[in-house]
Protein backbone atom coordinates (compact mmCIF):
# COMPACT_ATOMS: atom_id res chain seq x y z
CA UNK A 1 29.88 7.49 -0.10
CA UNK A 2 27.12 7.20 -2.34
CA UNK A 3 23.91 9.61 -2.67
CA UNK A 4 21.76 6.89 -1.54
CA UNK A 5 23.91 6.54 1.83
CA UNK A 6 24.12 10.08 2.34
CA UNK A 7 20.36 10.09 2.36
CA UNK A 8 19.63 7.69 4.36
CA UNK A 9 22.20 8.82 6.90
CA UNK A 10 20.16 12.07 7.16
CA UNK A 11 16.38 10.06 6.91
CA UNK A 12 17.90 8.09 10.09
CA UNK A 13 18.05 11.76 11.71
CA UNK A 14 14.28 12.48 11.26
CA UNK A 15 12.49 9.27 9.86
CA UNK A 16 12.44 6.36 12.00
CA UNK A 17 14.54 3.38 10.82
CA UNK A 18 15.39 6.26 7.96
CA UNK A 19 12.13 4.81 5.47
CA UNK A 20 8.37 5.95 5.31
CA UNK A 21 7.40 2.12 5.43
CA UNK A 22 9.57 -0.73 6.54
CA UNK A 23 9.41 -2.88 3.38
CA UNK A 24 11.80 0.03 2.23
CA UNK A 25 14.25 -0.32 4.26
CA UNK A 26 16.94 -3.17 3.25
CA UNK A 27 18.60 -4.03 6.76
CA UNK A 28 17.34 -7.77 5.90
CA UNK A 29 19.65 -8.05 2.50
CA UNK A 30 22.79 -6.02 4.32
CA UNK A 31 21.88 -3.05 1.63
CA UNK A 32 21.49 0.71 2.04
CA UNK A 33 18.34 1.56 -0.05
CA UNK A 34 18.80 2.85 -2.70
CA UNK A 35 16.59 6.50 -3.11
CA UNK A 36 14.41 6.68 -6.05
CA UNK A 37 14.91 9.84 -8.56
CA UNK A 38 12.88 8.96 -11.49
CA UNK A 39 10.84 6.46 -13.20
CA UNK A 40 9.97 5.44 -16.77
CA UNK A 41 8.48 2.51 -18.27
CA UNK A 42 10.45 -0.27 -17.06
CA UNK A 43 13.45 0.90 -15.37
CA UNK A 44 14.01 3.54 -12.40
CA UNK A 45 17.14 5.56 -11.87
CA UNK A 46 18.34 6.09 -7.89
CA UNK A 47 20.12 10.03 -7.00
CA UNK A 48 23.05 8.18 -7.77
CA UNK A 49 22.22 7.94 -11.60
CA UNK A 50 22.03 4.34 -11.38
CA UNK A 51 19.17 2.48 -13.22
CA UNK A 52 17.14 -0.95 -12.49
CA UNK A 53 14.97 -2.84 -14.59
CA UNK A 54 12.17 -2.87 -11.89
CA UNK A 55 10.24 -5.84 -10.83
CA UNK A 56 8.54 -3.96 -7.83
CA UNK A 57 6.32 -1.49 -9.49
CA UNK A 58 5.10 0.29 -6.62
CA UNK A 59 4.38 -3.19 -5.24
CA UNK A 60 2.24 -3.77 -7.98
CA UNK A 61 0.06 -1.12 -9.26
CA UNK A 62 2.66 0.06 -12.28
CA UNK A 63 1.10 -3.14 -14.41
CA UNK A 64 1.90 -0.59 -17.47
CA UNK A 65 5.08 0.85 -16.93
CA UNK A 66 6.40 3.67 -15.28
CA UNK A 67 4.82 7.20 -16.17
CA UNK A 68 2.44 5.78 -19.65
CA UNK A 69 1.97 8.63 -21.38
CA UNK A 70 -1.97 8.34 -20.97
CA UNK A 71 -2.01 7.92 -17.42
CA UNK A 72 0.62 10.73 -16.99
CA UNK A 73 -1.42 12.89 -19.32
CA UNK A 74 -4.74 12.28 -17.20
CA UNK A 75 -2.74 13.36 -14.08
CA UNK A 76 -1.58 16.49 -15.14
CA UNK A 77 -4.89 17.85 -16.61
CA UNK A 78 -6.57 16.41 -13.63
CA UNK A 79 -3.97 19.00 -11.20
CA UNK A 80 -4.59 21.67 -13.36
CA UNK A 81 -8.22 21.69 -12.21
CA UNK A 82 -7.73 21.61 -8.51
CA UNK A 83 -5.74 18.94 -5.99
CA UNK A 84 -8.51 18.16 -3.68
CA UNK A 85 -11.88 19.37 -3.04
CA UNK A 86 -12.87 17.17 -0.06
CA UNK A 87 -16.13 17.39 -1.82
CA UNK A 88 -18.37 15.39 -4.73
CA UNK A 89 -17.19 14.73 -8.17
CA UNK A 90 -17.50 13.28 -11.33
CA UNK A 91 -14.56 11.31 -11.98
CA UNK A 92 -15.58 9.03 -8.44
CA UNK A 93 -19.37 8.79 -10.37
CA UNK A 94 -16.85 7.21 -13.79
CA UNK A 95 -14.82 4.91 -11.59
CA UNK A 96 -17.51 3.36 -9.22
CA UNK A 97 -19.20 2.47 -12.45
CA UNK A 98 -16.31 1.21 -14.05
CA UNK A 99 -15.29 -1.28 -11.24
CA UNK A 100 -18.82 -2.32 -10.99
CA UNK A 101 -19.14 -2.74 -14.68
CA UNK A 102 -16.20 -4.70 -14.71
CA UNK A 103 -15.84 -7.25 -11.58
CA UNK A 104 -19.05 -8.99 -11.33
CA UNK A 105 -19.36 -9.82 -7.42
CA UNK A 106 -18.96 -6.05 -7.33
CA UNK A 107 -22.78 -3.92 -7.18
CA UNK A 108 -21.32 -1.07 -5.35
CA UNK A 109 -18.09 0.48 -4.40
CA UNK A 110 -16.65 2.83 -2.06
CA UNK A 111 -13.48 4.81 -2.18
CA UNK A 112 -11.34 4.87 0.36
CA UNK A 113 -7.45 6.21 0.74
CA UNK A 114 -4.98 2.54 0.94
CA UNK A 115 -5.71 -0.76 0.88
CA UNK A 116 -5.17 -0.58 4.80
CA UNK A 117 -8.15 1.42 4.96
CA UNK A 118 -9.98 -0.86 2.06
CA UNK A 119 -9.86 -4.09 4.64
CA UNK A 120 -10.27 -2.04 7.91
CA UNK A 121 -13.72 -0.62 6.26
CA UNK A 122 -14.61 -4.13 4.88
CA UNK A 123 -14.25 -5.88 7.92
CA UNK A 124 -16.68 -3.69 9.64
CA UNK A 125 -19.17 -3.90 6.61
CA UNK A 126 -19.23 -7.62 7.45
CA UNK A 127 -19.74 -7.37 11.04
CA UNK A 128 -22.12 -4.74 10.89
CA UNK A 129 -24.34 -7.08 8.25
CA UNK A 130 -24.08 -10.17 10.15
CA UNK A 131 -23.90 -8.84 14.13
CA UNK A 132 -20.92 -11.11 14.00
CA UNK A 133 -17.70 -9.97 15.54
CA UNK A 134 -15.20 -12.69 14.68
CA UNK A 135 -12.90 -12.40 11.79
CA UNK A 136 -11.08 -15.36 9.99
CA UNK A 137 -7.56 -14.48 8.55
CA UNK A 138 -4.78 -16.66 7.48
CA UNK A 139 -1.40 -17.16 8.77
CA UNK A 140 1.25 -15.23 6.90
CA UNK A 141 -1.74 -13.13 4.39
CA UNK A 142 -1.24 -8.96 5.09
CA UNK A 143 -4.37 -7.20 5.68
CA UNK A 144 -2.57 -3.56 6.13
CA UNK A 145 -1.77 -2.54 9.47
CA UNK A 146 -4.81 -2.19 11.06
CA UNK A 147 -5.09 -3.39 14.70
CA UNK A 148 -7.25 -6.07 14.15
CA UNK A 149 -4.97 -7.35 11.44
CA UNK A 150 -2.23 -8.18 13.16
CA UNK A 151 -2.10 -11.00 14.57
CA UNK A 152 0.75 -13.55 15.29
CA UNK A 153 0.61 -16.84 13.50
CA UNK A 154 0.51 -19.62 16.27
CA UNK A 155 1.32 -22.91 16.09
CA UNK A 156 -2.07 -24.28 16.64
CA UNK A 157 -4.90 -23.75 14.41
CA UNK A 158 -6.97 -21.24 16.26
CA UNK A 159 -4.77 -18.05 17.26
CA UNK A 160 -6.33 -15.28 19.00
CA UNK A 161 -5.85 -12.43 21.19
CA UNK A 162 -1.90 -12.28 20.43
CA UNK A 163 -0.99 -8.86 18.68
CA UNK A 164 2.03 -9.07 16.20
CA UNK A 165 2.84 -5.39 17.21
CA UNK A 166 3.80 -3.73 20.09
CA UNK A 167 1.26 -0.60 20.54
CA UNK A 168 -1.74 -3.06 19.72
CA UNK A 169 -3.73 -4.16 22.96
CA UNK A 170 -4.95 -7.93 23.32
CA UNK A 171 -8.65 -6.84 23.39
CA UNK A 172 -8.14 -5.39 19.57
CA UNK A 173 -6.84 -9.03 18.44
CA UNK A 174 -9.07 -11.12 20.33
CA UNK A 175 -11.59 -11.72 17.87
CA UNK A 176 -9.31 -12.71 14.91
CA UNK A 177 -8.64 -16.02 14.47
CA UNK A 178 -5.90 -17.20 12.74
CA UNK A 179 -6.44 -20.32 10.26
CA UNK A 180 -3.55 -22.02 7.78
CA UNK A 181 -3.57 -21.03 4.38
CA UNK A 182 -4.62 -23.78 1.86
CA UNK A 183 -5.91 -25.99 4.83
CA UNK A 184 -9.79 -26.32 4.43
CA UNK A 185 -9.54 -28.23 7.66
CA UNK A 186 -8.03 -25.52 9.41
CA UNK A 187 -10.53 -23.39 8.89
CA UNK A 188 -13.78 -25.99 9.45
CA UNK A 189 -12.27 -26.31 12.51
CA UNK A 190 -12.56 -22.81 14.02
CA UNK A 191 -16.42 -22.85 12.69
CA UNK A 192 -16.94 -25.96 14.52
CA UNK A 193 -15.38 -24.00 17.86
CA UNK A 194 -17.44 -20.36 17.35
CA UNK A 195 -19.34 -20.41 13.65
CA UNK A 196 -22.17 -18.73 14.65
CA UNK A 197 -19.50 -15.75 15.84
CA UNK A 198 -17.39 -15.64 12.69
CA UNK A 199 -18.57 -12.54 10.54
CA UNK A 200 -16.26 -13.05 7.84
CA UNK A 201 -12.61 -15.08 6.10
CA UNK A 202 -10.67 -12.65 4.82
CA UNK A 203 -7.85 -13.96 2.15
CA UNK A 204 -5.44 -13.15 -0.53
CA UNK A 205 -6.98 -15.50 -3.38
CA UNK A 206 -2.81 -15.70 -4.10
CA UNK A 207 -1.19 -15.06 -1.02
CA UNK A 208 1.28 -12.34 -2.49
CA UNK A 209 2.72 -11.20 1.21
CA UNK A 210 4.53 -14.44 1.85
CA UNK A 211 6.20 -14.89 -1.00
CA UNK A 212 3.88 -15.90 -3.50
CA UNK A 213 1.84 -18.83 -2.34
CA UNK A 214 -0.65 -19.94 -4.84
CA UNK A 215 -4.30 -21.34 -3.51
CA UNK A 216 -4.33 -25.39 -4.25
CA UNK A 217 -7.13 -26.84 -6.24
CA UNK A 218 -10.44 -26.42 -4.03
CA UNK A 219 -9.05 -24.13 -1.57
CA UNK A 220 -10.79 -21.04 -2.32
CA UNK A 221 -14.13 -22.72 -3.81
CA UNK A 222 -13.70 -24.73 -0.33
CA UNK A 223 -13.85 -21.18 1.22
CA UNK A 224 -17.07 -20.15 -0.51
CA UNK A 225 -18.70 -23.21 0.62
CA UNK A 226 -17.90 -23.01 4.39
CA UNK A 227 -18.98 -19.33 4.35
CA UNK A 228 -22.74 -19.69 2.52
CA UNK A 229 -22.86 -22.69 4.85
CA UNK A 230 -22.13 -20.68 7.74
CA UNK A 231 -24.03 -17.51 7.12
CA UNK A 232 -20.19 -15.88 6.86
CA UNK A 233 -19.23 -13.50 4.58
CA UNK A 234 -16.25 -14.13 1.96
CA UNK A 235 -13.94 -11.51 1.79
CA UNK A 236 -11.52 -11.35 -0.95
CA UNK A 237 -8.08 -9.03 -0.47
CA UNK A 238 -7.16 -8.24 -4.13
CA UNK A 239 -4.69 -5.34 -3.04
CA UNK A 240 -1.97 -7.04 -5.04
CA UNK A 241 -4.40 -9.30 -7.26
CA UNK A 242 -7.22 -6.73 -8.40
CA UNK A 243 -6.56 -6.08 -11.78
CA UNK A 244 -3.34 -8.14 -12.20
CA UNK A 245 -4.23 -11.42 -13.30
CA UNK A 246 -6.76 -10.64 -15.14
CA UNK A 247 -9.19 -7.76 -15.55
CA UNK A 248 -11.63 -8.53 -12.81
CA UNK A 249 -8.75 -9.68 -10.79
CA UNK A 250 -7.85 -13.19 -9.13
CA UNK A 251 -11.92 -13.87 -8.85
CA UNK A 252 -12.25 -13.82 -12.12
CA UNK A 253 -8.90 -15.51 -13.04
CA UNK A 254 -10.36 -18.37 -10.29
CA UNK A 255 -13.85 -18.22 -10.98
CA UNK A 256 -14.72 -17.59 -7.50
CA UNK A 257 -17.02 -14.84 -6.56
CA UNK A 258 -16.70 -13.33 -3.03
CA UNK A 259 -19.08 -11.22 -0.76
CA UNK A 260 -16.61 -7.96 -0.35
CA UNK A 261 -13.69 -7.17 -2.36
CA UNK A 262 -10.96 -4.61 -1.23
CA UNK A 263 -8.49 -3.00 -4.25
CA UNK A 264 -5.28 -1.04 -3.48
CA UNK A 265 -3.31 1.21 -5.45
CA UNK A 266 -3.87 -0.03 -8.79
CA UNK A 267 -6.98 1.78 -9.26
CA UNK A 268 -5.28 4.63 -8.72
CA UNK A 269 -2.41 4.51 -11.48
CA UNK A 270 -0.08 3.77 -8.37
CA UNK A 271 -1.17 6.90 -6.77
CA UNK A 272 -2.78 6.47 -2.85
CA UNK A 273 -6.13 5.19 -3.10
CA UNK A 274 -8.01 1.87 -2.10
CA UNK A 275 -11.58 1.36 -2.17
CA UNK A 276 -14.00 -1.92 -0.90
CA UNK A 277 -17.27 -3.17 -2.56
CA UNK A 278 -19.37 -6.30 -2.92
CA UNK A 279 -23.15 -7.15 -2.74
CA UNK A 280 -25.41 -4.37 -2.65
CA UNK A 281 -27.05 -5.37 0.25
CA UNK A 282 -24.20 -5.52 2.61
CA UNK A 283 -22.44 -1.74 0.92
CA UNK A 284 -25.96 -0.27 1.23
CA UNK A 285 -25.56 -0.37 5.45
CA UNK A 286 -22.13 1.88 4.84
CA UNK A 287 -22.71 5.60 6.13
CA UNK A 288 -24.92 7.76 5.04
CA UNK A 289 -27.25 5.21 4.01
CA UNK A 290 -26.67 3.02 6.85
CA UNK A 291 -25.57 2.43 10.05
CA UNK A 292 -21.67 1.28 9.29
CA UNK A 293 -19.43 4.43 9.76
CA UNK A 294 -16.89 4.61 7.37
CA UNK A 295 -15.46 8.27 5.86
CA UNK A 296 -11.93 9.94 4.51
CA UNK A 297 -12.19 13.34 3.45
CA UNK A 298 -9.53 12.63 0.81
CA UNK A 299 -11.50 9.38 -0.44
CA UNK A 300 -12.32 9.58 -4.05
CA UNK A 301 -9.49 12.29 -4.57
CA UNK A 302 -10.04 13.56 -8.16
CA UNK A 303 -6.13 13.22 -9.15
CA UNK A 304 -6.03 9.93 -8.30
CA UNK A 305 -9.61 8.88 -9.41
CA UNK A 306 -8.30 10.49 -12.89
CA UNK A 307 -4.52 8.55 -12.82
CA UNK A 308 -7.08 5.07 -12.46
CA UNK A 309 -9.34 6.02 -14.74
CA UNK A 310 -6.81 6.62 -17.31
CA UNK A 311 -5.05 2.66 -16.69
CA UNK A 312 -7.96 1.04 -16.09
CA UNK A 313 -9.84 2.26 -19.12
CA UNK A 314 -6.17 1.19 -21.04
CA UNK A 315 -6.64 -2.33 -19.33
CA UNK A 316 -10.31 -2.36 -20.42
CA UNK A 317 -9.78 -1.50 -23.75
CA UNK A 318 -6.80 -3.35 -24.58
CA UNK A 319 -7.35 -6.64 -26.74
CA UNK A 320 -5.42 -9.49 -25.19
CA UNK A 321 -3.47 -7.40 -22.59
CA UNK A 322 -3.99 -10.06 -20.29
CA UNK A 323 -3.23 -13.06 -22.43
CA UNK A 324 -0.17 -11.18 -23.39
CA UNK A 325 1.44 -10.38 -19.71
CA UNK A 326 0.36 -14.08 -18.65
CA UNK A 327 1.97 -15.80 -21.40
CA UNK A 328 5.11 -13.20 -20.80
CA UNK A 329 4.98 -14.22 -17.26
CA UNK A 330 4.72 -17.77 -17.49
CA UNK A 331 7.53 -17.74 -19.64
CA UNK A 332 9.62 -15.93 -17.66
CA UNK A 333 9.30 -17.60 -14.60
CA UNK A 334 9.42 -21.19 -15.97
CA UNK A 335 12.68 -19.44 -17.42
CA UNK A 336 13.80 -19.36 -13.76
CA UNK A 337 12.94 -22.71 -13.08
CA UNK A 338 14.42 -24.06 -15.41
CA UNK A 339 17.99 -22.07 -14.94
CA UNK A 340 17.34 -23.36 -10.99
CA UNK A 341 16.66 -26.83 -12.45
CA UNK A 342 19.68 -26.72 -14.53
CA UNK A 343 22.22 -25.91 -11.89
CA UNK A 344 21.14 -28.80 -9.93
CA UNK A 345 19.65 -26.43 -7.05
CA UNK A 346 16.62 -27.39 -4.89
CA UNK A 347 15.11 -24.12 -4.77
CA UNK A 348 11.39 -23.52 -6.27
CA UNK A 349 9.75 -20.75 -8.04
CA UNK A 350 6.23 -19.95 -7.45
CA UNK A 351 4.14 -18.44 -9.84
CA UNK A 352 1.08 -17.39 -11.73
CA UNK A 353 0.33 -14.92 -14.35
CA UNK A 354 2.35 -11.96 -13.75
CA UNK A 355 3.72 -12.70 -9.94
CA UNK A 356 6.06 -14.82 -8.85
CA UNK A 357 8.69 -15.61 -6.74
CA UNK A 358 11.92 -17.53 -5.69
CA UNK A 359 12.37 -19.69 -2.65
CA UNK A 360 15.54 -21.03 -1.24
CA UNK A 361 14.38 -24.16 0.05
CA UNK A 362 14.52 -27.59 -0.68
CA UNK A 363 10.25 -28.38 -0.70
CA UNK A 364 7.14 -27.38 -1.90
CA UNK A 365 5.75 -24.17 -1.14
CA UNK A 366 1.97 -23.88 -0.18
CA UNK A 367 1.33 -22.39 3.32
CA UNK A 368 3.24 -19.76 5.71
CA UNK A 369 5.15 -22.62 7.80
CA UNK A 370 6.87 -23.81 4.55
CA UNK A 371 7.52 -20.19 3.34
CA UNK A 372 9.54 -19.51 6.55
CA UNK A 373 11.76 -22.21 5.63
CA UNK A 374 13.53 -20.39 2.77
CA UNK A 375 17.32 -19.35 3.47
CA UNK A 376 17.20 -15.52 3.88
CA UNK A 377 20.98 -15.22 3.41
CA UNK A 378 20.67 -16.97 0.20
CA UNK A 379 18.27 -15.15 -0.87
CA UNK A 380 20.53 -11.70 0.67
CA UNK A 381 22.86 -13.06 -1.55
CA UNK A 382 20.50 -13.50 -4.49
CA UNK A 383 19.35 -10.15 -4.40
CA UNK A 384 22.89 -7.81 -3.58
CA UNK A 385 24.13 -9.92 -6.83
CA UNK A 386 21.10 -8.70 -8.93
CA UNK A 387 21.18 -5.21 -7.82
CA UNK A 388 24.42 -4.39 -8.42
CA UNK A 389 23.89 -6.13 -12.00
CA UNK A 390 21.31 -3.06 -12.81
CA UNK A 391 17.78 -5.76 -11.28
CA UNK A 392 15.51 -4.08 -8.47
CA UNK A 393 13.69 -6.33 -6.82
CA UNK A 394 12.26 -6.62 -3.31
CA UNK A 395 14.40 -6.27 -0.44
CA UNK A 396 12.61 -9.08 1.58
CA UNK A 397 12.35 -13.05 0.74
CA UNK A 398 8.87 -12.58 1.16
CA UNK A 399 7.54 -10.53 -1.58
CA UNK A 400 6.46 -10.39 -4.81
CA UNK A 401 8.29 -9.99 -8.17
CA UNK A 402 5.83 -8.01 -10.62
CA UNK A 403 6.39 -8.21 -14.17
CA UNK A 404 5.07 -5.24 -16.13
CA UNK A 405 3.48 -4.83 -19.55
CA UNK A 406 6.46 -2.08 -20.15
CA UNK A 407 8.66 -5.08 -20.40
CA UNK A 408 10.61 -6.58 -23.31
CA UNK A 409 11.34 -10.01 -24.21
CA UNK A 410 14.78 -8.42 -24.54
CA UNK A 411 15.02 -7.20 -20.86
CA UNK A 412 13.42 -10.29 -19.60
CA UNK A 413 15.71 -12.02 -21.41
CA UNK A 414 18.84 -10.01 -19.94
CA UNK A 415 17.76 -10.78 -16.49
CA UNK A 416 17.69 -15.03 -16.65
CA UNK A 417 21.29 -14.69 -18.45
CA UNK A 418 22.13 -12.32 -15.19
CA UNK A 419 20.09 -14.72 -12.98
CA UNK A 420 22.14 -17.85 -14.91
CA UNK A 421 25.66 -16.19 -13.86
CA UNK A 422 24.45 -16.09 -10.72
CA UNK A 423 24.03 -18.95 -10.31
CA UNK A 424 27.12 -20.81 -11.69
CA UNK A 425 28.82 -17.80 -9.40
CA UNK A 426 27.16 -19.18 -6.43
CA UNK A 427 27.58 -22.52 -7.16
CA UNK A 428 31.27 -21.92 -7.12
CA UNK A 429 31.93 -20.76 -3.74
């Protein structure tokens, strides 16, 4: 029995379902996880010894690699001055400035602890500006685990009141309304029913929680029309796009500017921090200069604030980075499409800049109804093949892959000749 196994034998004891989050767990691809030792630059090596090229990344926030030196330097000076203070300092001063000087719908920022948090505070902003209580989300985008987040996709266009969770009473759901993602029509729709109720649309610019479902031509421009219209607020969820496809995230990659932005991890050098901003005038109503409670005595925390710091400043300062991990992406996953193309399978990759993702099915790809239709055991298959070929990827159909700029032509490279084998294997049976 491996090291991993043993582990999770005992986590089962005193963890539920053995993991600290339930994308860990790999009951959906017949795995054991596999329990994380170390981590450096691209790869990570499991107790066992074993190492993966990773295309996880923390779900996202390693856009540099494992451990860069500068980042790990800036940590490690950072501890030596204190953990937490649960008070005022500098380095939160450096950051808010930073994001602000760098995303332009953003005039001021708060820190919070996750990107859970990030959307839970945002959402309230944006009721508490527009004495609206209704909230516009989209079938199969993740909002963090907040009650009023999760909701059930239906198969009509307006879903409310039904809780995806056990735990989460009706009344907490009933005033998010569930539209289809890429459907303008949708979404006019439920402001034609109750538009002078909706606060705010929340989306994923890319919807990275489904797979990765890109937003057709219109679709999020379509948004920002419907919302000034409407007296809404536009609510962008960059938790996975902030500072990924291109410095001042998917807004600035689309052109699209929102009312409230929430960020996840990736400010934080992968370390557990979020924060939410937007338009002055809405952040100005957040507590103590408003009316809109929102606190977290760990918010800010000067570790973390020093870990972001450190890779944002990198991403800042570096000519091209962008360019460069775009180009590397697109490469890579037209790579994959063309291997798929080549062994005469149906199945499509989705992709843009830096994200992507395969799905096993036979059609195009562009809302939560079609991403369900992807073959789960193919894609068990898919990913127990590249595992034990030395590939960690997620253990779920419907996630992202994250390239990182730690990555070499070379190990990209590797993993379409793996992925190739694959699929001639496959192809055989």
């Amino acid at each position: 029995m491996s090291k991993s196994e043993m582990l999770f034998q005992e986590a089962a004891r005193f963890i539920p379902g053995g993991v600290n989050s339930p994308v860990r767990a790999f009951g959906s691809v017949g795995e054991t996880p596999r329990f994380i030792a170390s981590a450096n630059g691209a790869y990570m090596t499991d107790a066992d010894g074993n190492q993966y090229l990773d295309f996880v990344g923390s779900w996202g926030p390693m856009i540099l690699g494992h451990n860069h030196p500068a980042v790990l330097d800036a940590v490690l000076n950072a501890c030596r001055q204190g953990l937490s203070f649960g008070a005022a300092t500098e380095r939160e001063v450096e950051m808010a400035e930073l994001i602000c000087s760098i995303v332009p719908s953003i005039e001021m920022v708060r820190m919070v602890n996750s990107g859970t948090e990030a959307v839970m505070s945002a959402v309230r902003a944006a009721r508490g500006f527009t004495g609206r209580s209704k909230i516009v989300k989209f079938a199969g985008c993740y909002h963090g685990h907040s009650d009023s987040m999760l909701v059930k996709a239906g198969s009509g266009v307006m879903t409310a009141g039904i809780p995806d969770s056990a735990g989460v009473p009706e009344g907490c759901t009933q005033d998010t309304l569930t539209a289809v993602y890429n459907d303008l029509e949708s979404v006019e729709e439920l402001f034609r029913a109750c538009g002078s109720e909706i606060a705010a649309v929340i989306v994923e610019p890319v919807a990275a929680n489904m797979g990765v479902v890109l937003p057709e031509k219109g679709f999020l421009a379509g948004l920002r029309e419907i919302c000034d219209r409407s007296g809404a607020l536009l609510i962008f969820d960059e938790v996975i796009t902030g500072f990924r496809l291109s410095l001042s995230g998917a807004q600035g990659y689309f052109d699209i500017r929102p009312d409230l932005t929430t960020f996840g991890k990736i400010i934080g050098g992968g370390m557990p921090v979020g924060a939410y901003g937007g338009r002055k005038d809405v952040m100005k109503l957040i507590a103590p200069s408003g009316p809109v409670y929102q606190a977290g005595t760990l918010s800010g925390n000067p570790v973390a604030m020093a870990a972001g710091l450190a890779q944002l400043q990198i991403l800042r300062d570096t000519p091209d980075f962008y360019e460069k991990l775009n180009r590397k992406g697109d490469s890579f996953f037209e790579g994959m499409k063309k291997a798929v193309q080549e062994a005469g399978k149906p199945w499509r990759i989705n992709h843009v800049g830096s994200l992507g993702c395969i799905f096993f099915t036979d059609g195009p790809v562009s809302n939560y109804a079609q991403a369900k239709t992807s073959d789960t055991e193919a894609f068990a298959s898919y990913f127990s093949y590249m595992l034990g070929h030395g590939i960690y990827l997620a253990p779920s159909q419907f996630e992202a892959m994250f390239l990182s700029a730690a990555m070499t032509e070379k190990e990209l490279e590797g993993f379409l000749e793996t992925f190739k084998i694959y699929l001639k294997e496959s192809q055989a049976k």
